[in-house]
C-alpha atoms as a PDB file:
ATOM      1  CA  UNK A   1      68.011 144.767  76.103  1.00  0.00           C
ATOM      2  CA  UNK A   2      70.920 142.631  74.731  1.00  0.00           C
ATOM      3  CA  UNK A   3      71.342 139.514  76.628  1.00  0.00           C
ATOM      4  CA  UNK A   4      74.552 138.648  77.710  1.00  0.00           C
ATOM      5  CA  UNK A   5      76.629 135.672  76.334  1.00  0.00           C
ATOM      6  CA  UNK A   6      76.742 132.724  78.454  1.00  0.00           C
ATOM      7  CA  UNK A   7      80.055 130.508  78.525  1.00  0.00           C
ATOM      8  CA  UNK A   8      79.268 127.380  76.992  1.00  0.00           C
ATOM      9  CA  UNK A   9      79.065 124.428  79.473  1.00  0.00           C
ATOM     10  CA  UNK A  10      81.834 122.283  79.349  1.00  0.00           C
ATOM     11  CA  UNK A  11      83.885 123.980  77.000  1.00  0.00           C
ATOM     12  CA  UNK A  12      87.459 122.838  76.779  1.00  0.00           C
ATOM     13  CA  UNK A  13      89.817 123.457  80.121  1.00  0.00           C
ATOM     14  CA  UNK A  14      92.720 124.836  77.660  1.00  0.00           C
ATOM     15  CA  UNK A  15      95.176 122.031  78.437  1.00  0.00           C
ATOM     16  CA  UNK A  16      95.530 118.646  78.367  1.00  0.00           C
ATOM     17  CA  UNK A  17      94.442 116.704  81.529  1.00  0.00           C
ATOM     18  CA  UNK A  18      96.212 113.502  80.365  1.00  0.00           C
ATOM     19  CA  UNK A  19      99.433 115.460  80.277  1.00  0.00           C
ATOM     20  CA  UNK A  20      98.996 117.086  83.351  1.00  0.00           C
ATOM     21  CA  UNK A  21      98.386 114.233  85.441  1.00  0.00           C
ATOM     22  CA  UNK A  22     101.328 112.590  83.755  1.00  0.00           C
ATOM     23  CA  UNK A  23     103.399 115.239  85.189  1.00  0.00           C
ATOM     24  CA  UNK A  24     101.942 115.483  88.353  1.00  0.00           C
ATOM     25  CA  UNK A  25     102.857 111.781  88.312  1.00  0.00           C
ATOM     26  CA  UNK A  26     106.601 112.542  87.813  1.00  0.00           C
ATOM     27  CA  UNK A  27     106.374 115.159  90.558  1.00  0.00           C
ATOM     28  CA  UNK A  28     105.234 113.173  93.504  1.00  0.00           C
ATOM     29  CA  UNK A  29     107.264 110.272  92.157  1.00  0.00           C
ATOM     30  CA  UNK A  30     110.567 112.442  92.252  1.00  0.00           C
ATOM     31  CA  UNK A  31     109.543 114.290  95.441  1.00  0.00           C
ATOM     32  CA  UNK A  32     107.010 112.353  97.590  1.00  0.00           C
ATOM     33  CA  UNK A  33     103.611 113.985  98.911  1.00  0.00           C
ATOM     34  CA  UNK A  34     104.999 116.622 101.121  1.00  0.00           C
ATOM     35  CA  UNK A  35     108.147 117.114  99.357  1.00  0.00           C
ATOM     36  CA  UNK A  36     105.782 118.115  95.795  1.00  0.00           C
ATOM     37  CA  UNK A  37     104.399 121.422  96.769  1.00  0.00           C
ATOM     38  CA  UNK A  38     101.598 123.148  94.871  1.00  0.00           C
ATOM     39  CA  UNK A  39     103.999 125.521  93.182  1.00  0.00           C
ATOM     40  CA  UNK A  40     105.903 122.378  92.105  1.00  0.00           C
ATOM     41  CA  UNK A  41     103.234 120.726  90.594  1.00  0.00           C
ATOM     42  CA  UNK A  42     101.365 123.396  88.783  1.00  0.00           C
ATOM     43  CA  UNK A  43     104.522 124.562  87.114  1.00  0.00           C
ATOM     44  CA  UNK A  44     105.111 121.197  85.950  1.00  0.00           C
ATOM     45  CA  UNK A  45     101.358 120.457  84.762  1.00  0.00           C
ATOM     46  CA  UNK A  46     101.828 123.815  83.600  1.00  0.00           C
ATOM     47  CA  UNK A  47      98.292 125.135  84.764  1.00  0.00           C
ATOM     48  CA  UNK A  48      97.156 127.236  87.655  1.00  0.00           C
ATOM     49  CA  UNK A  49      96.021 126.258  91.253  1.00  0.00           C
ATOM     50  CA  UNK A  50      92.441 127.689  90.165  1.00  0.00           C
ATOM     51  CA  UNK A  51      92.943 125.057  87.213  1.00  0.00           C
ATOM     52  CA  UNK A  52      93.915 122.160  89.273  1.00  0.00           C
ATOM     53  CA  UNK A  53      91.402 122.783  91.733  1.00  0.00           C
ATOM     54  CA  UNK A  54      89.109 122.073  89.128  1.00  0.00           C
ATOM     55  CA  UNK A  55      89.932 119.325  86.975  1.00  0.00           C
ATOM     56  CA  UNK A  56      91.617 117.424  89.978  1.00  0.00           C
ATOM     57  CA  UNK A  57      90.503 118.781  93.129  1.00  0.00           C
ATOM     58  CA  UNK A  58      92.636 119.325  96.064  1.00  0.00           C
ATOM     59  CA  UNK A  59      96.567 118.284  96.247  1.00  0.00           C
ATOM     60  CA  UNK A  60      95.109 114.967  98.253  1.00  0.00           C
ATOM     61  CA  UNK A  61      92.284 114.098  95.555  1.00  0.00           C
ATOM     62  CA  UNK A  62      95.248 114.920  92.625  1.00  0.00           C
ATOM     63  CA  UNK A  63      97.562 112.289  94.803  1.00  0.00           C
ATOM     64  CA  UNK A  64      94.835 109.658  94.558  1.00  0.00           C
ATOM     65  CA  UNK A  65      94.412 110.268  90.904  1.00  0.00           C
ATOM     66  CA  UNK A  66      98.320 110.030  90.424  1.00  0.00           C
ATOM     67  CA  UNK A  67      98.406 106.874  91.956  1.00  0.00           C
ATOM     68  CA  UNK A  68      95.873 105.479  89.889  1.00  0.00           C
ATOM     69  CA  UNK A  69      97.524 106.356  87.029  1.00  0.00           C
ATOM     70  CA  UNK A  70     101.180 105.323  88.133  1.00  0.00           C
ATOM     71  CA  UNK A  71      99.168 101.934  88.914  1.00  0.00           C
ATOM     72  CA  UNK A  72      97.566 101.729  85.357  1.00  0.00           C
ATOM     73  CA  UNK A  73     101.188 102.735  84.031  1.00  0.00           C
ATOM     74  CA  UNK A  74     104.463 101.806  85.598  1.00  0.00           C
ATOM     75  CA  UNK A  75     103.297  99.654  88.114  1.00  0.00           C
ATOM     76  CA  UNK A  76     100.873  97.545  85.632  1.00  0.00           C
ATOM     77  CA  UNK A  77     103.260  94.924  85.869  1.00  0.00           C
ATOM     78  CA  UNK A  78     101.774  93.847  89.271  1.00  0.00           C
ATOM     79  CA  UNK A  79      97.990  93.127  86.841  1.00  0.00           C
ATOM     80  CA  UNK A  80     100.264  91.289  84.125  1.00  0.00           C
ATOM     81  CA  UNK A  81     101.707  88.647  87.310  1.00  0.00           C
ATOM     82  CA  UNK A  82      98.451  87.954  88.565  1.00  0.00           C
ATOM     83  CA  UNK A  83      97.634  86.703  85.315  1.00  0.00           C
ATOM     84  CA  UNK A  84     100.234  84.382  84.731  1.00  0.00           C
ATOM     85  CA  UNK A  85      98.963  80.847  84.947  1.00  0.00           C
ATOM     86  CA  UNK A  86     101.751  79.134  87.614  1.00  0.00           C
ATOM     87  CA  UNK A  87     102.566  80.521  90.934  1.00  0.00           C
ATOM     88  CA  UNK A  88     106.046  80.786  89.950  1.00  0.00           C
ATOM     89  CA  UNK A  89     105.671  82.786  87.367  1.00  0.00           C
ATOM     90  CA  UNK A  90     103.521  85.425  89.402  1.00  0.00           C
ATOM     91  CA  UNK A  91     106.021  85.593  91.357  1.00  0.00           C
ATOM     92  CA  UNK A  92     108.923  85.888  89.047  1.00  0.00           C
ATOM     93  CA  UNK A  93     106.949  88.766  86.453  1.00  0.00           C
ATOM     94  CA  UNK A  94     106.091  90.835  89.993  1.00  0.00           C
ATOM     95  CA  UNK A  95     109.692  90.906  90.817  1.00  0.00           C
ATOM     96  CA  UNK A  96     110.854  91.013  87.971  1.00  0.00           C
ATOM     97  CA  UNK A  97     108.286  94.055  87.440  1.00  0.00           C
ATOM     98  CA  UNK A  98     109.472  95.921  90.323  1.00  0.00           C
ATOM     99  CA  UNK A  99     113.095  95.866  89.033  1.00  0.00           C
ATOM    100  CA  UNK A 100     112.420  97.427  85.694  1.00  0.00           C
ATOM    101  CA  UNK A 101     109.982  99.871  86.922  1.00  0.00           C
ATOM    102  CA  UNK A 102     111.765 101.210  89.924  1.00  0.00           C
ATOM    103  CA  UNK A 103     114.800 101.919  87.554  1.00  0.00           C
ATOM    104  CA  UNK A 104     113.275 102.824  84.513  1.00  0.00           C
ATOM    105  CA  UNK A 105     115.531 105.526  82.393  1.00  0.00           C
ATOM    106  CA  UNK A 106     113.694 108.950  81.972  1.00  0.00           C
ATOM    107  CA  UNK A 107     112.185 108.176  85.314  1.00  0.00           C
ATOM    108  CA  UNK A 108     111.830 108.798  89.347  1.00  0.00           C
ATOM    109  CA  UNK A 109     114.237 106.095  90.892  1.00  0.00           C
ATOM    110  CA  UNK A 110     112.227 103.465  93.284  1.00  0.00           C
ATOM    111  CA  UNK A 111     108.481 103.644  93.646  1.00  0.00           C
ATOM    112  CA  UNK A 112     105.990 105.985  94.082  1.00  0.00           C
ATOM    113  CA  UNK A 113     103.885 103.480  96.435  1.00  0.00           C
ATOM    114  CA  UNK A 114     106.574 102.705  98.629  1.00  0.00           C
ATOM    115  CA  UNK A 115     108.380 106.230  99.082  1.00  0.00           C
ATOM    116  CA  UNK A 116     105.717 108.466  98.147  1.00  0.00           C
ATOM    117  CA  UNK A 117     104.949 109.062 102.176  1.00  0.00           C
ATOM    118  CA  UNK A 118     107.306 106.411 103.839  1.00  0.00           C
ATOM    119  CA  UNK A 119     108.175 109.542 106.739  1.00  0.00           C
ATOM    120  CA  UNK A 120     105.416 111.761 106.489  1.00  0.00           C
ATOM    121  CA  UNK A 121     104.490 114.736 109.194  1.00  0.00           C
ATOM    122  CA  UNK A 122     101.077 115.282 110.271  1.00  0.00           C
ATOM    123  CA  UNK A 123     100.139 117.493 106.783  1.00  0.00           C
ATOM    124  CA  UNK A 124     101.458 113.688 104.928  1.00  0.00           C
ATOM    125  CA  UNK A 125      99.438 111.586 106.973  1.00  0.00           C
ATOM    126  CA  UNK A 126      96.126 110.875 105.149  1.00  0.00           C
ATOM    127  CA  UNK A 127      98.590 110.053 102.034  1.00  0.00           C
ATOM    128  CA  UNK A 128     100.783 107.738 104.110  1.00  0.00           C
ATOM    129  CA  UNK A 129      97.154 105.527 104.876  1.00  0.00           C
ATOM    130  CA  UNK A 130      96.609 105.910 101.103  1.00  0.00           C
ATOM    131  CA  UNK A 131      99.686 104.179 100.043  1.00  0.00           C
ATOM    132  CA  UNK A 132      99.824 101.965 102.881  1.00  0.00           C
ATOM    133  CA  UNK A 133      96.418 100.658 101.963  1.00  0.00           C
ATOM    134  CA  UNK A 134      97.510 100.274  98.192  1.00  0.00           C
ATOM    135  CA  UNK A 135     100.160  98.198  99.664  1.00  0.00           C
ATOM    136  CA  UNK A 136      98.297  96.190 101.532  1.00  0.00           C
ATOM    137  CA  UNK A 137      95.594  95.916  98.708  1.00  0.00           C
ATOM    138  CA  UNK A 138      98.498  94.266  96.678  1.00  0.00           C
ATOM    139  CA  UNK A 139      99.403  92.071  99.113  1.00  0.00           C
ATOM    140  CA  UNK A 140      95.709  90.632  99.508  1.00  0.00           C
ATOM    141  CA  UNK A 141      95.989  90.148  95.808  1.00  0.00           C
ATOM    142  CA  UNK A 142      99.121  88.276  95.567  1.00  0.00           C
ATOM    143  CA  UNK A 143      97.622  86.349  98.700  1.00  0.00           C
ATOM    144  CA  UNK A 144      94.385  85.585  96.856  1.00  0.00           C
ATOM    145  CA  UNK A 145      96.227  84.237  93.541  1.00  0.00           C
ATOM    146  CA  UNK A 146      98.234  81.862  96.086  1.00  0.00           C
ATOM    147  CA  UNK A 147      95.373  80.371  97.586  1.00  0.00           C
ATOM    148  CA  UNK A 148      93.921  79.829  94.069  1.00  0.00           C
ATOM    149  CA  UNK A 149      97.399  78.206  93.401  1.00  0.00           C
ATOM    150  CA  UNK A 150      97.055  76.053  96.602  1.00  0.00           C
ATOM    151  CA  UNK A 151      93.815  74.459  95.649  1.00  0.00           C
ATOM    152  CA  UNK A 152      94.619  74.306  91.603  1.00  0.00           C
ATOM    153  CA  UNK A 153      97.644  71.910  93.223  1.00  0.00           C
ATOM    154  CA  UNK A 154     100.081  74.272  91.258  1.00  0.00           C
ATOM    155  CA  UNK A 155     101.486  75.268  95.104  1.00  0.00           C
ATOM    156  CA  UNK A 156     102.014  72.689  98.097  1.00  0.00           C
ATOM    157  CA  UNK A 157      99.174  71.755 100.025  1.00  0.00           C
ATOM    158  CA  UNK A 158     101.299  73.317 103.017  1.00  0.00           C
ATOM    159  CA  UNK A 159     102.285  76.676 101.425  1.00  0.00           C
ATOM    160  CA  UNK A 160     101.097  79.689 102.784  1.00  0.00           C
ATOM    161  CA  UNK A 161      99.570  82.380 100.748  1.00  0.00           C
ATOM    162  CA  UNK A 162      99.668  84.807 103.146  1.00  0.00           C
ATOM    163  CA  UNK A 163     103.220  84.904 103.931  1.00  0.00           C
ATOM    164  CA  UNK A 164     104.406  84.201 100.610  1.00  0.00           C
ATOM    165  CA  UNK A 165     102.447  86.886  99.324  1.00  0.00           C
ATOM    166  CA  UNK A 166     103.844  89.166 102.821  1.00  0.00           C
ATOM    167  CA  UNK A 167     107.211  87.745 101.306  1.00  0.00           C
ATOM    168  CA  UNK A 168     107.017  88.694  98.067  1.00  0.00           C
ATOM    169  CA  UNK A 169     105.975  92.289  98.498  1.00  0.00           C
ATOM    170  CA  UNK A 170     108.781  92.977 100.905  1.00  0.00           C
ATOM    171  CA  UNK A 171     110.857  91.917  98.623  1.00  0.00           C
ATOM    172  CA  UNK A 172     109.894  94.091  96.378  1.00  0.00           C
ATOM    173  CA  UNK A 173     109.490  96.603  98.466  1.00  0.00           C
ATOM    174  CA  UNK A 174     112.871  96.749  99.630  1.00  0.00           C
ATOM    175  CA  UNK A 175     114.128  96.577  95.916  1.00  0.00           C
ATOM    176  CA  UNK A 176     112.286  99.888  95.414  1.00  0.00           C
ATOM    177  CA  UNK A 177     114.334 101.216  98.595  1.00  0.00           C
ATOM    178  CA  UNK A 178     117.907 100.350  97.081  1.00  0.00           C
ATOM    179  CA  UNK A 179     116.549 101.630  93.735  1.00  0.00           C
ATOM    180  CA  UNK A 180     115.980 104.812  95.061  1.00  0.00           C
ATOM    181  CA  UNK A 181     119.377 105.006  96.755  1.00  0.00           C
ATOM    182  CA  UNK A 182     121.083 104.075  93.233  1.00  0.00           C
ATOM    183  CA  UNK A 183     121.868 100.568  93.047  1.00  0.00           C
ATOM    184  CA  UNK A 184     122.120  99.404  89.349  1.00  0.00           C
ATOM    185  CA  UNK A 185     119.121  97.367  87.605  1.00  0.00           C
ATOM    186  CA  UNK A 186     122.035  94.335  87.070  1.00  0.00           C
ATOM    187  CA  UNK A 187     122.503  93.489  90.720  1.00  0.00           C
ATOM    188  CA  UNK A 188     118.865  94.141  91.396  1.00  0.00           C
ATOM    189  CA  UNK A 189     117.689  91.665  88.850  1.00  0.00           C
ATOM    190  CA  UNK A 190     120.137  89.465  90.813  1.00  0.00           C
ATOM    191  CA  UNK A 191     118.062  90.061  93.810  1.00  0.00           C
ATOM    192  CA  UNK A 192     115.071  88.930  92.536  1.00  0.00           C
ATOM    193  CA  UNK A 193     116.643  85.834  91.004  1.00  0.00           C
ATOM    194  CA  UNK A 194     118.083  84.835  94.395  1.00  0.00           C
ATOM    195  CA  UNK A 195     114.646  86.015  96.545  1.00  0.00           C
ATOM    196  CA  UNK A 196     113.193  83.269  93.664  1.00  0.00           C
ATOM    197  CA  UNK A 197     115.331  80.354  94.630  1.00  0.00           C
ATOM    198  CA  UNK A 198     113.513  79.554  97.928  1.00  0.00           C
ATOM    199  CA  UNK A 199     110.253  79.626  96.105  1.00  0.00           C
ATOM    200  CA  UNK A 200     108.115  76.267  96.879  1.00  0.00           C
ATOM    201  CA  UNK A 201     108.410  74.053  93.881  1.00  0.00           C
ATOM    202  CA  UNK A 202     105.295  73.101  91.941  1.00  0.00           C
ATOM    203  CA  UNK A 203     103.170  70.036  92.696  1.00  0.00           C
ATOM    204  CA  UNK A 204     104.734  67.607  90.178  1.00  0.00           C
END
C-alpha cells in the first residue's frame, strides 16, 4: 500500500505575519474595533478568515495582539519617558510623544488606545475594558515613576503622583481627541508646552 504524504508540521503559513499584523494595526487604528470588520481586515492583511483564525485567533485575540504591537511601535514613546532621569522630562517626552504619534504622516490620526472603542455597542464592549485597562495601566506607570521622583527629592515632598500622573494622561488623551478631528501638530505641540508650564518645579 502507498502511504500517504503527511503535511509537514509547521510548514510556512504563506504570508508574512509581521506584515499582517502591521496592517491589521492600520485598520483598527483608522476604523476602531467595531468600525474594522473582518472583511476589512483580511483584505488588508491580505489573507483569509481561515488564515487569521489561525495565526491570530479571533477578531478580539487579533485586537489584543494589535495593541501590543501599536504599544511596542508608535506608542513606545510612553517606555522612552519613563526612562528619563527627572520628572520633568517624563513628562515633557510623554507629551511630547503623544503629539508626534497621534499625527504622524502615512498614519491613522489620534490614537488607537484612546479611540479604538471610546463608543462601543455591546459586540465593542470586551475591547472598550481592553483599552480602558491599557489606559489605566499607563497611568499606574506614570504614577509609579512620580512616587520614585517624590522620594529621589527630584519632585516636592507635597506633589502628588497620582494626580499628576491622572493629569498627564488626560492631557494626552485629549491631544489624541483634537488629533483625530484634524488639528495641526504646530498648535498641538503648543498644547503640550503650555499643559508643561504648571508642572511642579524640581527640588533645588
Amino acid at each position: 500500500m502507498e502511504s500517504r504524504r503527511k503535511v509537514p508540521v509547521g510548514r510556512p503559513r504563506g504570508f508574512d505575519a509581521d506584515e499582517a499584523l502591521e496592517r491589521a494595526v492600520l485598520v483598527f487604528w483608522a476604523q476602531g474595533y467595531e468600525g474594522a470588520s473582518l472583511d476589512d481586515l483580511t483584505g488588508a492583511m491580505g489573507i483569509t478568515r481561515t488564515s487569521m483564525y489561525r495565526a491570530f485567533g479571533n477578531k478580539e485575540d487579533l485586537f489584543r495582539r494589535v495593541l501590543q504591537r501599536y504599544t511596542e511601535g508608535p506608542a513606545s514613546y510612553f517606555a522612552r519617558a519613563l526612562r528619563e532621569p527627572a520628572a520633568h522630562q517624563v513628562a515633557a517626552t510623554f507629551l511630547g510623544g503623544a503629539v508626534e504619534a497621534t499625527t504622524r504622516p502615512g498614519c491613522p490620526a489620534g490614537c488607537l488606545g484612546v479611540q479604538g472603542s471610546l463608543a462601543a455597542g455591546e459586540s465593542g464592549s470586551r475591547a472598550r475594558d481592553i483599552l480602558a485597562a491599557w489606559r489605566e495601566t499607563g497611568t499606574a506607570h506614570l504614577r509609579d515613576r512620580f512616587q520614585r521622583a517624590v522620594d529621589e527629592g527630584d519632585l516636592p515632598a507635597g506633589a502628588d503622583p497620582g494626580l499628576l500622573a491622572r493629569y498627564l494622561m488626560t492631557v494626552a488623551n485629549g491631544i489624541a481627541v483634537q488629533a483625530a478631528g484634524g488639528a495641526p501638530r504646530d498648535e498641538l505641540r503648543l498644547v503640550a508646552d503650555l499643559a508643561l508650564r504648571g508642572w511642579p518645579p524640581a527640588v533645588s
